[in-house]
C-alpha atoms as a PDB file:
ATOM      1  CA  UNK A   1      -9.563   5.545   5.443  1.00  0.00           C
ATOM      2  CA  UNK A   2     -10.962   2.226   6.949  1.00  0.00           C
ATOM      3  CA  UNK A   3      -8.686  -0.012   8.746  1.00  0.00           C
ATOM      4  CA  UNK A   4      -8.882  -2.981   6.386  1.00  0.00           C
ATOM      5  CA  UNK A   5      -7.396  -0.317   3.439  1.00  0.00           C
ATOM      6  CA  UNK A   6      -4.296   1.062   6.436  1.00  0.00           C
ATOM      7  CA  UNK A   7      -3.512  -2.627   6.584  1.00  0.00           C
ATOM      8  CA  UNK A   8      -3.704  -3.467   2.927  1.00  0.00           C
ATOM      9  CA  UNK A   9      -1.465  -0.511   2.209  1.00  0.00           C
ATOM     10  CA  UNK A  10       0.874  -1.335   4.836  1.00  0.00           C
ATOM     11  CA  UNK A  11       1.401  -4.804   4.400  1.00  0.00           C
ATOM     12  CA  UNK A  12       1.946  -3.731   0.304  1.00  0.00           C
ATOM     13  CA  UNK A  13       4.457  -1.235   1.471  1.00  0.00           C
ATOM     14  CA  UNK A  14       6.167  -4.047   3.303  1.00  0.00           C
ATOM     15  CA  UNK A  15       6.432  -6.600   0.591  1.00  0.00           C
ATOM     16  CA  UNK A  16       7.641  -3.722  -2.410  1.00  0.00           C
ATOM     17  CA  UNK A  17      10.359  -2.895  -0.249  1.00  0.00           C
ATOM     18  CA  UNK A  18      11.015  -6.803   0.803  1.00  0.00           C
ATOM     19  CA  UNK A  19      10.678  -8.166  -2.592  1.00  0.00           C
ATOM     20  CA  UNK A  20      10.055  -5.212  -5.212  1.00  0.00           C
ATOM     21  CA  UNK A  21       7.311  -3.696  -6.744  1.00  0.00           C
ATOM     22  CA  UNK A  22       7.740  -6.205 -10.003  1.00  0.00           C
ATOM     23  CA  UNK A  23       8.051  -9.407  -8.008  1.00  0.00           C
ATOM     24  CA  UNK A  24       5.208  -8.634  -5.444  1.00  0.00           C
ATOM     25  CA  UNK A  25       2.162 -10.202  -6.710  1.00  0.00           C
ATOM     26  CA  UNK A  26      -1.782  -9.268  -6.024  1.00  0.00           C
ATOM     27  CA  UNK A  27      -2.166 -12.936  -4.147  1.00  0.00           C
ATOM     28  CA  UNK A  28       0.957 -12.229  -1.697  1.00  0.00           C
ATOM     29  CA  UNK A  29      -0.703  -8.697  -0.691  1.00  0.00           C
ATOM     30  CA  UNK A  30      -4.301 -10.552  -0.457  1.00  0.00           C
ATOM     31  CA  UNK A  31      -2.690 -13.419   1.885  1.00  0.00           C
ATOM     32  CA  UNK A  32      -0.419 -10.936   3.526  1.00  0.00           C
ATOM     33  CA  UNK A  33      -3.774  -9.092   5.118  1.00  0.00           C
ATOM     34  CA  UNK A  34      -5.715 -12.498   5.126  1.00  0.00           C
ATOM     35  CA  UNK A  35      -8.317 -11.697   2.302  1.00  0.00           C
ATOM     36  CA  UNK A  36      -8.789 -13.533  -1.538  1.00  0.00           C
ATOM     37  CA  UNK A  37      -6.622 -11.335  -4.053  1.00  0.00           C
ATOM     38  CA  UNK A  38      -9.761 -10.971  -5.729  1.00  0.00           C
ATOM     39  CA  UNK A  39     -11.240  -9.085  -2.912  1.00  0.00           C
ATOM     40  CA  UNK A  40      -8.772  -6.496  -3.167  1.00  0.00           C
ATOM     41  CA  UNK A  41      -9.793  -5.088  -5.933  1.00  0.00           C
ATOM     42  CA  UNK A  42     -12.304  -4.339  -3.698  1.00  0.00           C
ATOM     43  CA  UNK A  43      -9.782  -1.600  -2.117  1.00  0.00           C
ATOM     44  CA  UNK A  44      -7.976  -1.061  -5.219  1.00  0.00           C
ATOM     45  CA  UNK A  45      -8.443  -1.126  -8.926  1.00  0.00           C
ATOM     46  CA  UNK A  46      -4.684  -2.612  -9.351  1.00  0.00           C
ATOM     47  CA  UNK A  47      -1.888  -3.172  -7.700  1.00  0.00           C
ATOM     48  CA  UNK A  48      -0.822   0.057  -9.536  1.00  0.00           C
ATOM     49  CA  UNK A  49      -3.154   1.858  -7.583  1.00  0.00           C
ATOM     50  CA  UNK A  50      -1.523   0.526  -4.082  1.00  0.00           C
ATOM     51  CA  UNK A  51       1.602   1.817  -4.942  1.00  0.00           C
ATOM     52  CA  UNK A  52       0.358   5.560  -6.051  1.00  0.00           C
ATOM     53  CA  UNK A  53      -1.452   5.476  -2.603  1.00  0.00           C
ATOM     54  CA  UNK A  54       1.727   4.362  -0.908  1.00  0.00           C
ATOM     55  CA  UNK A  55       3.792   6.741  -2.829  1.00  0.00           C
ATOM     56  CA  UNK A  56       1.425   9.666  -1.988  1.00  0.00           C
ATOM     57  CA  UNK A  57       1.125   8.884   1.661  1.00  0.00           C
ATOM     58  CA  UNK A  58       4.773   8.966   1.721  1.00  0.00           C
ATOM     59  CA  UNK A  59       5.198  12.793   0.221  1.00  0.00           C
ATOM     60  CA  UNK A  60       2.426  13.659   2.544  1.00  0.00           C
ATOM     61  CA  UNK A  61       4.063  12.633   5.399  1.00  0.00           C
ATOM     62  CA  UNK A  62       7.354  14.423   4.379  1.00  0.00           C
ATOM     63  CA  UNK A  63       5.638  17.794   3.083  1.00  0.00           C
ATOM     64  CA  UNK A  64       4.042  17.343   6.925  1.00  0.00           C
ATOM     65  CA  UNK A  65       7.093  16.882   8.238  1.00  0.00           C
ATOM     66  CA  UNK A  66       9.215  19.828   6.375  1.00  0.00           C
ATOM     67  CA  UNK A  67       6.006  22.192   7.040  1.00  0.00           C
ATOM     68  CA  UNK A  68       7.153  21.104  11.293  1.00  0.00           C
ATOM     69  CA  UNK A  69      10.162  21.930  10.865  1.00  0.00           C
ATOM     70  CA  UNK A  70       9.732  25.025   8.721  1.00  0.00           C
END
């Protein structure tokens, strides 16, 4: 995963759990990681997409995690 798409997803993660998922627009993640929203789509097909990414990142990182401790 390239570093601009780490910080895209990040800085997304950030603002859902700041503002929500509903009030988090496309621009704010864009101006967030310095880039036109429109250039995201780039990245992502939607804003959608960014969250399922999140979202599976997340249960990665805790299947990882369990697996450890297992």
């Amino acid at each position: 995963m390239s570093n601009r798409r780490d910080n895209i997803l990040q800085e997304a993660a950030r603002l859902f759990r700041t503002n929500g998922y509903a009030q988090t627009t496309v621009r704010e993640i864009a101006e967030a990681v310095d880039m036109q929203s429109g250039s995201l789509f780039y990245h992502f097909a939607s804003k959608e997409d960014i969250l399922v990414e999140i979202m599976g990142d997340g249960i990665n990182l805790l299947i990882s995690k369990l697996e450890e401790s297992l």
